[in-house]
PDB file of N, CA and C in Angstrom:
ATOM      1  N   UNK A   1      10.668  20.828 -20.237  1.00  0.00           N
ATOM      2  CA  UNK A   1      11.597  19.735 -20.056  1.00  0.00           C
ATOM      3  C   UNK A   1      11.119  18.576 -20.935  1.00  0.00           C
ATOM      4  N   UNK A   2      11.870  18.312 -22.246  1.00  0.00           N
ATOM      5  CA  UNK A   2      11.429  17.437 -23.319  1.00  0.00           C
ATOM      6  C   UNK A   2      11.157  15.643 -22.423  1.00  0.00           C
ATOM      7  N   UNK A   3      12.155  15.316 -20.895  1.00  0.00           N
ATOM      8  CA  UNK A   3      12.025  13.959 -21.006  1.00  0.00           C
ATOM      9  C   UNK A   3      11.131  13.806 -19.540  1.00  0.00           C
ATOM     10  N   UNK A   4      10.475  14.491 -19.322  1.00  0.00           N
ATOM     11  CA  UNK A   4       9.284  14.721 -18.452  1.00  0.00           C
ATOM     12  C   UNK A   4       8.045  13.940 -18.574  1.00  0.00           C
ATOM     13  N   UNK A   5       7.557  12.726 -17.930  1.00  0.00           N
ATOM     14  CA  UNK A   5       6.989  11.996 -18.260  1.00  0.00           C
ATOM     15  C   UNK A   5       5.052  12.229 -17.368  1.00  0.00           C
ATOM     16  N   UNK A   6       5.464  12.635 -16.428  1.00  0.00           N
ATOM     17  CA  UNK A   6       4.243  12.420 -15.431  1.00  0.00           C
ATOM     18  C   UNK A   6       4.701  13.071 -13.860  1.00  0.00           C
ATOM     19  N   UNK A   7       3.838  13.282 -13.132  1.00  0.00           N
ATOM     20  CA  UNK A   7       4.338  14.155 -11.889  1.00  0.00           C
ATOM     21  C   UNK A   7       4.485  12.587 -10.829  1.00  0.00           C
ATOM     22  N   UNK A   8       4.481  11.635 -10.826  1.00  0.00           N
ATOM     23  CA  UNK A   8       4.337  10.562 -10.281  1.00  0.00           C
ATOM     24  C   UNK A   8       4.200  10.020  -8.891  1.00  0.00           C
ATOM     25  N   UNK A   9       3.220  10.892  -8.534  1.00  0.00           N
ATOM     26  CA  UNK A   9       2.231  10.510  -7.461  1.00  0.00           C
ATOM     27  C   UNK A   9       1.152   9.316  -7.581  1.00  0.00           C
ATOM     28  N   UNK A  10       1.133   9.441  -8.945  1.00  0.00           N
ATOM     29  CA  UNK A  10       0.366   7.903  -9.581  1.00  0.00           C
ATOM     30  C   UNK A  10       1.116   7.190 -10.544  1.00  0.00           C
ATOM     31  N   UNK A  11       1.040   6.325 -10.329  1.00  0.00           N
ATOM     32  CA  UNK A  11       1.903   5.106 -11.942  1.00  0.00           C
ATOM     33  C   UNK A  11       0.569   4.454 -11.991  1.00  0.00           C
ATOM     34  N   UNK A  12       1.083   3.960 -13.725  1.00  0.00           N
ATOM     35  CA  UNK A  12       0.048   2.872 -14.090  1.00  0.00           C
ATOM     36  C   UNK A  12       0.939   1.670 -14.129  1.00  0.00           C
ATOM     37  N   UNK A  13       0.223   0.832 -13.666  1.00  0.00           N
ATOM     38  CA  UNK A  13       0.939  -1.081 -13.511  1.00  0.00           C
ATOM     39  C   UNK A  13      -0.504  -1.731 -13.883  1.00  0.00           C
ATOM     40  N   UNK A  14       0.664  -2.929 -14.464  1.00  0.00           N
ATOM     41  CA  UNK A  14      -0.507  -4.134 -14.936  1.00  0.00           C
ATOM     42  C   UNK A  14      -1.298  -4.606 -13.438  1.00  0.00           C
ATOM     43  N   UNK A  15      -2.386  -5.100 -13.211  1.00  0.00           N
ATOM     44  CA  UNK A  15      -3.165  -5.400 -12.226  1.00  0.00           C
ATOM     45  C   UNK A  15      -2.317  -6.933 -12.368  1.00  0.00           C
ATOM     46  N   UNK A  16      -2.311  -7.447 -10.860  1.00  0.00           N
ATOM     47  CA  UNK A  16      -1.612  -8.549 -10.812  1.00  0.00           C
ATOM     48  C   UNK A  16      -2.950  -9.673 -10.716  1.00  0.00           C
ATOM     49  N   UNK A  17      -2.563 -11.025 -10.440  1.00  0.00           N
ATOM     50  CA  UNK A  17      -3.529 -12.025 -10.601  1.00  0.00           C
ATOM     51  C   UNK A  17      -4.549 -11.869  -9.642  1.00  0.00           C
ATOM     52  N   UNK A  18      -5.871 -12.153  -9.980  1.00  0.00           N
ATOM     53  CA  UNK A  18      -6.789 -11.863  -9.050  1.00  0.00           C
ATOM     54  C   UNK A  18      -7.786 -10.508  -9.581  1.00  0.00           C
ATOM     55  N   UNK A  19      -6.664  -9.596  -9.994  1.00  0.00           N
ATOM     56  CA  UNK A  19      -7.106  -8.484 -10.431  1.00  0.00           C
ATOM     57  C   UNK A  19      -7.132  -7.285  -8.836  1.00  0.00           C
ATOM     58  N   UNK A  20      -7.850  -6.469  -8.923  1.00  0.00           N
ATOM     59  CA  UNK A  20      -7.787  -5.289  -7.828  1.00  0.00           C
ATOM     60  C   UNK A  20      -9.137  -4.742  -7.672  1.00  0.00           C
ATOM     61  N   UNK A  21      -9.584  -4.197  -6.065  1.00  0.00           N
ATOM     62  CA  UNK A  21     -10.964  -3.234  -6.270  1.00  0.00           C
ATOM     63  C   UNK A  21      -9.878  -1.911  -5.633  1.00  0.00           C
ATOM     64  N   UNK A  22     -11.000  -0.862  -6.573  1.00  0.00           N
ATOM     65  CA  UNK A  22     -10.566   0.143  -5.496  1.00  0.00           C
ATOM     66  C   UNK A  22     -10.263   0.666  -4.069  1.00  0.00           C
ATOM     67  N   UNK A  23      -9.354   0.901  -3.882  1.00  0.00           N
ATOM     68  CA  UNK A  23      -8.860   1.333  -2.785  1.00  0.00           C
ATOM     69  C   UNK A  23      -7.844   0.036  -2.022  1.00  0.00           C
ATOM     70  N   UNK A  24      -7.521  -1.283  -3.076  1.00  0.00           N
ATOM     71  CA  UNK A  24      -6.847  -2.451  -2.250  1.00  0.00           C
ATOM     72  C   UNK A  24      -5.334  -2.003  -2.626  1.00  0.00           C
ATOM     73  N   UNK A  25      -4.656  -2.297  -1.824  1.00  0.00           N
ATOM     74  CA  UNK A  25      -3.303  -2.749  -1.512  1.00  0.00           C
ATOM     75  C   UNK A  25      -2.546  -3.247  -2.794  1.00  0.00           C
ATOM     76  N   UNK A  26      -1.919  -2.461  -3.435  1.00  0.00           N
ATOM     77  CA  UNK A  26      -0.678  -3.096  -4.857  1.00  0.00           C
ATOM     78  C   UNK A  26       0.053  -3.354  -4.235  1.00  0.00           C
ATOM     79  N   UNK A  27       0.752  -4.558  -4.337  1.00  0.00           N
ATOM     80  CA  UNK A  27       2.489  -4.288  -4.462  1.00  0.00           C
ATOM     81  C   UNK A  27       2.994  -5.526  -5.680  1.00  0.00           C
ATOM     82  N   UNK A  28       4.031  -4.845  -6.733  1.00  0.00           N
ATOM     83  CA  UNK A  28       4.496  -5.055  -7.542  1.00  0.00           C
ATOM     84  C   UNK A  28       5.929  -4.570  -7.445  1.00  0.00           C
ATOM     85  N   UNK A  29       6.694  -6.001  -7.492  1.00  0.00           N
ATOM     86  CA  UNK A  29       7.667  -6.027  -6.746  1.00  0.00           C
ATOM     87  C   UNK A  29       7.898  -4.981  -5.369  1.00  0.00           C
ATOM     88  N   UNK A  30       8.670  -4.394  -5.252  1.00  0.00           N
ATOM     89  CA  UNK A  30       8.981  -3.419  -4.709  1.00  0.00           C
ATOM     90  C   UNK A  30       7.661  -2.221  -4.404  1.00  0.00           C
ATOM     91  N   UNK A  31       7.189  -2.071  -5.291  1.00  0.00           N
ATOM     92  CA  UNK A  31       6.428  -0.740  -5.597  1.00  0.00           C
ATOM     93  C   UNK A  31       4.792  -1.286  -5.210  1.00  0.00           C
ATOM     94  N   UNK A  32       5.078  -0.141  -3.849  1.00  0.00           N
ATOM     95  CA  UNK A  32       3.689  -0.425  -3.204  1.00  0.00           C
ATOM     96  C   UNK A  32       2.598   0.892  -4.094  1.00  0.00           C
ATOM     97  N   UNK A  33       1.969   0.932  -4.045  1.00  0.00           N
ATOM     98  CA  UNK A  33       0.654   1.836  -4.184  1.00  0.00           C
ATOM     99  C   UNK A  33      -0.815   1.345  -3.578  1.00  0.00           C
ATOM    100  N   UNK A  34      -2.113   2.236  -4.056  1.00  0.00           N
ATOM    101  CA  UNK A  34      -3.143   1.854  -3.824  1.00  0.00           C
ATOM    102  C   UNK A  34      -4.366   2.377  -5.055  1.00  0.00           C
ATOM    103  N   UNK A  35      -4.827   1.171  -5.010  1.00  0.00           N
ATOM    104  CA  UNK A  35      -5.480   1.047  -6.620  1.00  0.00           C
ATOM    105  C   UNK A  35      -6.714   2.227  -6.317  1.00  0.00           C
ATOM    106  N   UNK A  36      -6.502   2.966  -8.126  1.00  0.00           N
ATOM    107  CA  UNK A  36      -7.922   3.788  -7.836  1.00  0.00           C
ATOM    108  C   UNK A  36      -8.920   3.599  -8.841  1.00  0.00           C
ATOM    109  N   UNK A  37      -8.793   2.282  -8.970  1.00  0.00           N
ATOM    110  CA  UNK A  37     -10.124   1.894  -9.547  1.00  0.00           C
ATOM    111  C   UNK A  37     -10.336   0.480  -9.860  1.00  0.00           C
ATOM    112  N   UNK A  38     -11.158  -0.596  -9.529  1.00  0.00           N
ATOM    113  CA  UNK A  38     -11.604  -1.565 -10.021  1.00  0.00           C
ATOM    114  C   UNK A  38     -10.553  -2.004 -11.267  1.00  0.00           C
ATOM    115  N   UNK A  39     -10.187  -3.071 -11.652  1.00  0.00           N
ATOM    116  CA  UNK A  39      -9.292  -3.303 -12.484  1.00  0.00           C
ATOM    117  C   UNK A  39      -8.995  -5.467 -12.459  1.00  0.00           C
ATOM    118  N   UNK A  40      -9.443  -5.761 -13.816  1.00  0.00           N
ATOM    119  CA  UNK A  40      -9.508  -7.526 -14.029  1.00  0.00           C
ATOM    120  C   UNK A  40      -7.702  -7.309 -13.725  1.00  0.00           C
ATOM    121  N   UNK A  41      -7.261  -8.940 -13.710  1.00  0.00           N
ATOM    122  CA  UNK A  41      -6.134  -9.127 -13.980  1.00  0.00           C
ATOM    123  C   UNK A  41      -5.601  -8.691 -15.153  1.00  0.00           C
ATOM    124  N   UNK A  42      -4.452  -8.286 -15.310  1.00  0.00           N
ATOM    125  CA  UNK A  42      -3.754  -8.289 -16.331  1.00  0.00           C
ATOM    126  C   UNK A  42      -3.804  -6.575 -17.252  1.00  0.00           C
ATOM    127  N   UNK A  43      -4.841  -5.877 -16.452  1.00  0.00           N
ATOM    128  CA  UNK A  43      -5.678  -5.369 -16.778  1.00  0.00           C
ATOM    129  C   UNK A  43      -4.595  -3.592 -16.897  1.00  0.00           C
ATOM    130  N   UNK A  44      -4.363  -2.439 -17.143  1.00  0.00           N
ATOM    131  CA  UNK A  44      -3.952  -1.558 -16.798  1.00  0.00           C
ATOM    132  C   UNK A  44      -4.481  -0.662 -15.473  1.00  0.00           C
ATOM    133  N   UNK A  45      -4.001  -0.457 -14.933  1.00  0.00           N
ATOM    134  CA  UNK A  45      -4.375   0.289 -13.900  1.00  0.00           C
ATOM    135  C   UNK A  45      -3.801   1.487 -12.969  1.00  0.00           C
ATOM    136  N   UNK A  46      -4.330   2.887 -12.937  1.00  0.00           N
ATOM    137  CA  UNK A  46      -3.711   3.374 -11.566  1.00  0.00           C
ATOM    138  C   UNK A  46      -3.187   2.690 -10.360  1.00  0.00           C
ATOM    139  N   UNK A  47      -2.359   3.751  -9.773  1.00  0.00           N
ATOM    140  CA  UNK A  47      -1.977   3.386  -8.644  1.00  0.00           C
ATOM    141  C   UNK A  47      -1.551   4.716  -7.653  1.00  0.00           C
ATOM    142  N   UNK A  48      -2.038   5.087  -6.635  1.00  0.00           N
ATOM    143  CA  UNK A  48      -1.281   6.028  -6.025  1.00  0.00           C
ATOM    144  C   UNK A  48      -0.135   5.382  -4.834  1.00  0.00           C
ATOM    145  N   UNK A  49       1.192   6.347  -5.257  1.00  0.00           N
ATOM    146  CA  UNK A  49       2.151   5.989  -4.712  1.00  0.00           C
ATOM    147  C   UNK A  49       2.061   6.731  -3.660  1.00  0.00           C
ATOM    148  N   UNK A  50       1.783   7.747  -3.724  1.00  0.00           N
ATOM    149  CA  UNK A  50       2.158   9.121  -2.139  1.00  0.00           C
ATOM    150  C   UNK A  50       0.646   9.230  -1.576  1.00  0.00           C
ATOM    151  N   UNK A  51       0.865   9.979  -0.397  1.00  0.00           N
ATOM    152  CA  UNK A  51      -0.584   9.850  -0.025  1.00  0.00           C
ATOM    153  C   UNK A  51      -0.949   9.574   1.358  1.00  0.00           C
ATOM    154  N   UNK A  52      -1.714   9.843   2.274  1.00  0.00           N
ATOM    155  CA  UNK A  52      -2.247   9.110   3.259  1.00  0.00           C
ATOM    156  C   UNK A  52      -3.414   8.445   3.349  1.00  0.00           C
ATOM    157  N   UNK A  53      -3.530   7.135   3.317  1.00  0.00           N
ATOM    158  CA  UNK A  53      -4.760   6.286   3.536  1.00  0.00           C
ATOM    159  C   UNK A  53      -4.698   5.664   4.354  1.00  0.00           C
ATOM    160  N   UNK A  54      -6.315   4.740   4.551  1.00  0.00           N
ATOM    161  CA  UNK A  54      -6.714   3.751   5.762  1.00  0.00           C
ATOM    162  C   UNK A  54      -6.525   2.558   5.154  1.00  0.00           C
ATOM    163  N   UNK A  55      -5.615   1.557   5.719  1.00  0.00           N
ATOM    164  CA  UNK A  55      -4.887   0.010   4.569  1.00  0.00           C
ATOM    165  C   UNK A  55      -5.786  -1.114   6.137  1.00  0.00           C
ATOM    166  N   UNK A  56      -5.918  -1.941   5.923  1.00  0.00           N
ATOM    167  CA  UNK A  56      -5.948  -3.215   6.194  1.00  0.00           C
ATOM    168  C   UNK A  56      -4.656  -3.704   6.918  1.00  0.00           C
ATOM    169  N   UNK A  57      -5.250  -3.806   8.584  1.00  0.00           N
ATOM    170  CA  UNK A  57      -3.965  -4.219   9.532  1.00  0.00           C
ATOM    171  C   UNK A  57      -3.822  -5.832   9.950  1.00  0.00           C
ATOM    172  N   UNK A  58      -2.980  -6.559  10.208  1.00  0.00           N
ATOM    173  CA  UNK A  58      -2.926  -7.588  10.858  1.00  0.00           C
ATOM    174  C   UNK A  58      -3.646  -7.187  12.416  1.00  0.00           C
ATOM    175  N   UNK A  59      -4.626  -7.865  12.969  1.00  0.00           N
ATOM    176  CA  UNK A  59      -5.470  -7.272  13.653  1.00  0.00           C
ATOM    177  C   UNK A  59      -5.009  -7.464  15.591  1.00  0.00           C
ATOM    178  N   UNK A  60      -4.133  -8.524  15.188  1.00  0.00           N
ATOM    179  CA  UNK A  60      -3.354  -8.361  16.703  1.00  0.00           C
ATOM    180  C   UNK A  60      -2.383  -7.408  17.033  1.00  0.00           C
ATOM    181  N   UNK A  61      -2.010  -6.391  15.893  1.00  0.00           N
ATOM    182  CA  UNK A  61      -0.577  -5.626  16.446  1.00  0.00           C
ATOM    183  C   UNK A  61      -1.082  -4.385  16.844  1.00  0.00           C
ATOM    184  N   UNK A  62      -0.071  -3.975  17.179  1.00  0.00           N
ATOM    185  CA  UNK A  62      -0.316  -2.351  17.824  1.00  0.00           C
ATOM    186  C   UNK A  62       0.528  -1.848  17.105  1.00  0.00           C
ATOM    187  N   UNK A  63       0.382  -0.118  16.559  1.00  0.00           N
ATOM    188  CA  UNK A  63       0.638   0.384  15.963  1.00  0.00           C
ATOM    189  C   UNK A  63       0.870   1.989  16.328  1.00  0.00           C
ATOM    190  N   UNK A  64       2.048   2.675  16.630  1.00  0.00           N
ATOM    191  CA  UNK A  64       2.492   3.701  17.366  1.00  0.00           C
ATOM    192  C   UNK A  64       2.588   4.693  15.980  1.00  0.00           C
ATOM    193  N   UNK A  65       1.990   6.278  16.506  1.00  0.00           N
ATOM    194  CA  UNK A  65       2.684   6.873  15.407  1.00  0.00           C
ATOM    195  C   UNK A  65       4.059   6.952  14.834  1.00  0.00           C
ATOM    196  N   UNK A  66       4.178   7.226  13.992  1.00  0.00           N
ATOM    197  CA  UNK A  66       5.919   7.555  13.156  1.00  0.00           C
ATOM    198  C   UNK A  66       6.042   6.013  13.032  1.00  0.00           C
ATOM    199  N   UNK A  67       5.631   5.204  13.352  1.00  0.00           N
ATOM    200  CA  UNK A  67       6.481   3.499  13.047  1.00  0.00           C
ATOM    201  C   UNK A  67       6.455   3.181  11.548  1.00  0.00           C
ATOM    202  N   UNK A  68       7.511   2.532  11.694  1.00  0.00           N
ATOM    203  CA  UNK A  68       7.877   2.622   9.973  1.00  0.00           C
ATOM    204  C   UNK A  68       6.529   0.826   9.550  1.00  0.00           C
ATOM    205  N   UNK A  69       5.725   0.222   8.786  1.00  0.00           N
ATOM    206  CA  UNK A  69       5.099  -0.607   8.417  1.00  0.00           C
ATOM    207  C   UNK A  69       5.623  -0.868   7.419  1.00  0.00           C
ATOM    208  N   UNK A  70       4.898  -2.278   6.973  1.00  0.00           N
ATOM    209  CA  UNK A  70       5.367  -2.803   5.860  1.00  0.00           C
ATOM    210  C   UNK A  70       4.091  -3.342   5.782  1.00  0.00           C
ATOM    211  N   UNK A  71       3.608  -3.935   4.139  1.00  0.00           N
ATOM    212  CA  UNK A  71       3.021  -4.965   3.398  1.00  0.00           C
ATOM    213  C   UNK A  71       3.091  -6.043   3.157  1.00  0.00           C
ATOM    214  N   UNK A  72       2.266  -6.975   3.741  1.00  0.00           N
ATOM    215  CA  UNK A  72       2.578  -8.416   3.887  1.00  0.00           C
ATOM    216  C   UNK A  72       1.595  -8.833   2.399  1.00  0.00           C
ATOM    217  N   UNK A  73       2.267  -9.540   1.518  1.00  0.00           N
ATOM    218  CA  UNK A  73       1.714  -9.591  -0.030  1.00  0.00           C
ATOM    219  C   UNK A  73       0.785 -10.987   0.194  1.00  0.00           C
ATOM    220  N   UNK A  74       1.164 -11.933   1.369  1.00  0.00           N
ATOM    221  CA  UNK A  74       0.800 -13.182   1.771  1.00  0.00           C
ATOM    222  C   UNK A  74      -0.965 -12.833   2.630  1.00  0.00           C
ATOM    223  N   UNK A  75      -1.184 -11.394   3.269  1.00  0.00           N
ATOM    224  CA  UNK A  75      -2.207 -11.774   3.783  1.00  0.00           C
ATOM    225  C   UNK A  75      -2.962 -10.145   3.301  1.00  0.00           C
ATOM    226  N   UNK A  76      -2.386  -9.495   2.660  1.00  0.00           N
ATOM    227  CA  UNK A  76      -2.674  -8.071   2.286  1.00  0.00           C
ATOM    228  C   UNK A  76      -2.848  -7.206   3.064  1.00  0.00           C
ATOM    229  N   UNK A  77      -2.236  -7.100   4.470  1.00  0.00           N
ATOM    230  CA  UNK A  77      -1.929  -6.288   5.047  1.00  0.00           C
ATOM    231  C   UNK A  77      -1.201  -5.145   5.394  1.00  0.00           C
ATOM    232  N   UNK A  78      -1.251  -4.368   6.639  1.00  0.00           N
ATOM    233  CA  UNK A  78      -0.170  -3.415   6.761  1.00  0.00           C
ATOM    234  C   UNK A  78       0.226  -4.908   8.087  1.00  0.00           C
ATOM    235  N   UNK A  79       2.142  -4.838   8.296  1.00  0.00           N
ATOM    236  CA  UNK A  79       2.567  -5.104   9.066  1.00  0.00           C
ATOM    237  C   UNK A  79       3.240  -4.790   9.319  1.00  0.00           C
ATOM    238  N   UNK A  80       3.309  -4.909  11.074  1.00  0.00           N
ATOM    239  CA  UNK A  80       4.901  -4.232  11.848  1.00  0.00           C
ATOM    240  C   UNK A  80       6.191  -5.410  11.632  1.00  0.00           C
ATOM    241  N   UNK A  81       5.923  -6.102  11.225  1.00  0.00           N
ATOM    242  CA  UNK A  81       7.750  -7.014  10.920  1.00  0.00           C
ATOM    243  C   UNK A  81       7.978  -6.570   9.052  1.00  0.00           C
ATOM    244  N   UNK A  82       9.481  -5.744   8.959  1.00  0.00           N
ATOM    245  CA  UNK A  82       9.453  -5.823   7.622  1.00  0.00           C
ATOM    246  C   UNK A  82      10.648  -6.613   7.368  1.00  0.00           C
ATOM    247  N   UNK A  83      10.332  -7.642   7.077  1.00  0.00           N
ATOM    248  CA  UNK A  83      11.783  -8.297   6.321  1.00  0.00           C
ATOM    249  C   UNK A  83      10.717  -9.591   5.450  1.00  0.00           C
ATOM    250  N   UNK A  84      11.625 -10.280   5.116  1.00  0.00           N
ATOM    251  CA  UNK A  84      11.159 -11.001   3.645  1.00  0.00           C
ATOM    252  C   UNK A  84      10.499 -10.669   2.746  1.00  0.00           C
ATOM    253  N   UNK A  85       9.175 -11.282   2.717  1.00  0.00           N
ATOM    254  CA  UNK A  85       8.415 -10.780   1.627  1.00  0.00           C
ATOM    255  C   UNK A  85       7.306  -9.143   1.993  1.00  0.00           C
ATOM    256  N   UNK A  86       7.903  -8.979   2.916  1.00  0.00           N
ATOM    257  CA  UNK A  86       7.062  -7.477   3.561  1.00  0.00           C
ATOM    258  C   UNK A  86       7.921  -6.523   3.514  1.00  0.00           C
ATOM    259  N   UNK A  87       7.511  -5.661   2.458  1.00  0.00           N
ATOM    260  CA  UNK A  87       8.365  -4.568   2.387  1.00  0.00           C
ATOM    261  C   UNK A  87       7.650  -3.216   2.412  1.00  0.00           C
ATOM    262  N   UNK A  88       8.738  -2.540   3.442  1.00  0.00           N
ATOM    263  CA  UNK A  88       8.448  -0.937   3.789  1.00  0.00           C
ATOM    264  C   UNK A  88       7.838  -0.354   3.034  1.00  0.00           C
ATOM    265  N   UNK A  89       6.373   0.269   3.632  1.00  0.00           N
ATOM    266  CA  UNK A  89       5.424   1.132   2.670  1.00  0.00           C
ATOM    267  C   UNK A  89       5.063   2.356   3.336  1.00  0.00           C
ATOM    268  N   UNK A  90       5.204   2.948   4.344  1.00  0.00           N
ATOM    269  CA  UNK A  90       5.201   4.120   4.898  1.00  0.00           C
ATOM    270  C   UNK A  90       5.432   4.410   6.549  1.00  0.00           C
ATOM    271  N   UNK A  91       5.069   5.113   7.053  1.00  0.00           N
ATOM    272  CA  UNK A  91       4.993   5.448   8.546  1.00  0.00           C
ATOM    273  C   UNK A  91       3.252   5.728   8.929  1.00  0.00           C
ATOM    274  N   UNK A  92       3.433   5.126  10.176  1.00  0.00           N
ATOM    275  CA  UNK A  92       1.812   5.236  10.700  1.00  0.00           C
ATOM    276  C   UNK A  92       1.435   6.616  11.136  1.00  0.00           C
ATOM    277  N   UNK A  93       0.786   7.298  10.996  1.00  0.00           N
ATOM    278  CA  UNK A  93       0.058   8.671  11.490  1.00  0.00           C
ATOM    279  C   UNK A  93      -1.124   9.024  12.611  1.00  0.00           C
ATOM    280  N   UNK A  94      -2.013   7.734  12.969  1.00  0.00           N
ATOM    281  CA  UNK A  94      -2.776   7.773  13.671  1.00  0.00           C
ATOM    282  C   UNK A  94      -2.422   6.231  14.616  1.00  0.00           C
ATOM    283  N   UNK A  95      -1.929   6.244  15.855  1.00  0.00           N
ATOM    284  CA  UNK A  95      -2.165   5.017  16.788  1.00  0.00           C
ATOM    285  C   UNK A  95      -3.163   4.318  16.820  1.00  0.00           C
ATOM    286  N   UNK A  96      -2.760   2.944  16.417  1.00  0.00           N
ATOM    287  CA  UNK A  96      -3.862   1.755  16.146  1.00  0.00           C
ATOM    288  C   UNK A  96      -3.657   0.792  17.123  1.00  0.00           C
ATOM    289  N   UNK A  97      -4.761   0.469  17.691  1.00  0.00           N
ATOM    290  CA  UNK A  97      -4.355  -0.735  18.859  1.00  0.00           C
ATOM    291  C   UNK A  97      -5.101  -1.694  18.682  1.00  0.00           C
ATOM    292  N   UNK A  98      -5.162  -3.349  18.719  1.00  0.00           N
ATOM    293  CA  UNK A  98      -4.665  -4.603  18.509  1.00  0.00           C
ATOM    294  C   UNK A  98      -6.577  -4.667  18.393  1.00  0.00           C
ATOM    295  N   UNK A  99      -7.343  -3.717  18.612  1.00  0.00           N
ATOM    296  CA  UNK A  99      -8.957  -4.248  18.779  1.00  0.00           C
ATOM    297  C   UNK A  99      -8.732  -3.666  16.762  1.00  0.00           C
ATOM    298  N   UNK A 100      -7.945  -2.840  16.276  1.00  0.00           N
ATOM    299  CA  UNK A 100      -8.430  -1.966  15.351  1.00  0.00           C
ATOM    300  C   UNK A 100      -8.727  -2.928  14.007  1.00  0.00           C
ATOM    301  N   UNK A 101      -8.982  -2.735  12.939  1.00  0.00           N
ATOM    302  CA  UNK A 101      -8.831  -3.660  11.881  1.00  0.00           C
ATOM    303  C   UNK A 101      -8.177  -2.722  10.457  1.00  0.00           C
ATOM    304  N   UNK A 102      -7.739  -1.441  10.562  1.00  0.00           N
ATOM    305  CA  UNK A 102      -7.408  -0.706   9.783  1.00  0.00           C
ATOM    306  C   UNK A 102      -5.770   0.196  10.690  1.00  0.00           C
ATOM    307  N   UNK A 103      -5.225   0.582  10.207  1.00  0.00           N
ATOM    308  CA  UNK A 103      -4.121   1.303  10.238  1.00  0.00           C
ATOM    309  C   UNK A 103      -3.646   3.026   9.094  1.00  0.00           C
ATOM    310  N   UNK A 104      -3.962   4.321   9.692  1.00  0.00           N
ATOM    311  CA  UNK A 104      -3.434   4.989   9.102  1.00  0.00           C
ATOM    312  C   UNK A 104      -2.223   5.241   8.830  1.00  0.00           C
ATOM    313  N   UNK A 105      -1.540   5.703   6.897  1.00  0.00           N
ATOM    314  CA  UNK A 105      -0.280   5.331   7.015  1.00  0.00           C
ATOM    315  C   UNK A 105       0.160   6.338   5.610  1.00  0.00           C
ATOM    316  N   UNK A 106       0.905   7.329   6.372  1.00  0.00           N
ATOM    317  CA  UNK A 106       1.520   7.991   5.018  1.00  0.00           C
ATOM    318  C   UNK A 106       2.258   7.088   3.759  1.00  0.00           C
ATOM    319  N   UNK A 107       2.323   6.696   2.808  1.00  0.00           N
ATOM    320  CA  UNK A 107       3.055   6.306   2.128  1.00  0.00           C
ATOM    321  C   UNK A 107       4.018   6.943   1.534  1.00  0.00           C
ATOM    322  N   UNK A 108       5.380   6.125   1.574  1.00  0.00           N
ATOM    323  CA  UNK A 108       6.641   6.325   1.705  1.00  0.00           C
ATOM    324  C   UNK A 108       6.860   7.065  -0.083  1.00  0.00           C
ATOM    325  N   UNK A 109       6.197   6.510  -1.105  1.00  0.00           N
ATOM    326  CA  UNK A 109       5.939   7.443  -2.454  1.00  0.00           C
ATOM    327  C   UNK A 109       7.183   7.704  -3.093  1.00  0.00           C
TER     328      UNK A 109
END
């Protein structure tokens, strides 16, 4: 297939300001991933889009399997409210409760 670019489970995106360590939280515009490698601002970088990982929770919520989460870009979290600037990044897989500080979470990919 001549216009076959990549199997795209990973994209590369510019690293946004601040820059990225491995394993933190992308989101560029829309397009969540999770960085796989150290990367300055501005910088090129992986990203895995699909996948199940352990993300960084807002540490008061509770978290039921199958619940749909979102990414709060304001505190780099996973969160259970998705509207404004938090947009849908997967479903939770393992129940997290309000002591936890991490959240498992298929990404939506």
């Amino acid at each position: 297939m001549k216009n076959f670019v990549q199997k795209g489970d990973m994209v590369t995106v510019v690293a946004p300001a601040g820059g990225v360590t491995s394993g933190d939280g992308v989101l560029i515009g829309t397009l969540f991933g999770v960085a796989v490698r150290d990367a300055a601002a501005g910088e090129n970088v992986d990203i895995a889009v699909s996948g199940v990982f352990d993300l960084p929770k807002v540490a008061a919520q509770t978290h039921a399997v199958g619940e749909a989460v979102g990414w709060d870009p304001a505190t780099d979290e996973v969160n259970d409210t998705i509207a404004g600037a938090v947009i849908e990044i997967g479903k939770v897989l393992v129940a997290a409760g309000a002591a936890t500080t991490s959240v498992r979470v298929r990404l939506n990919g």
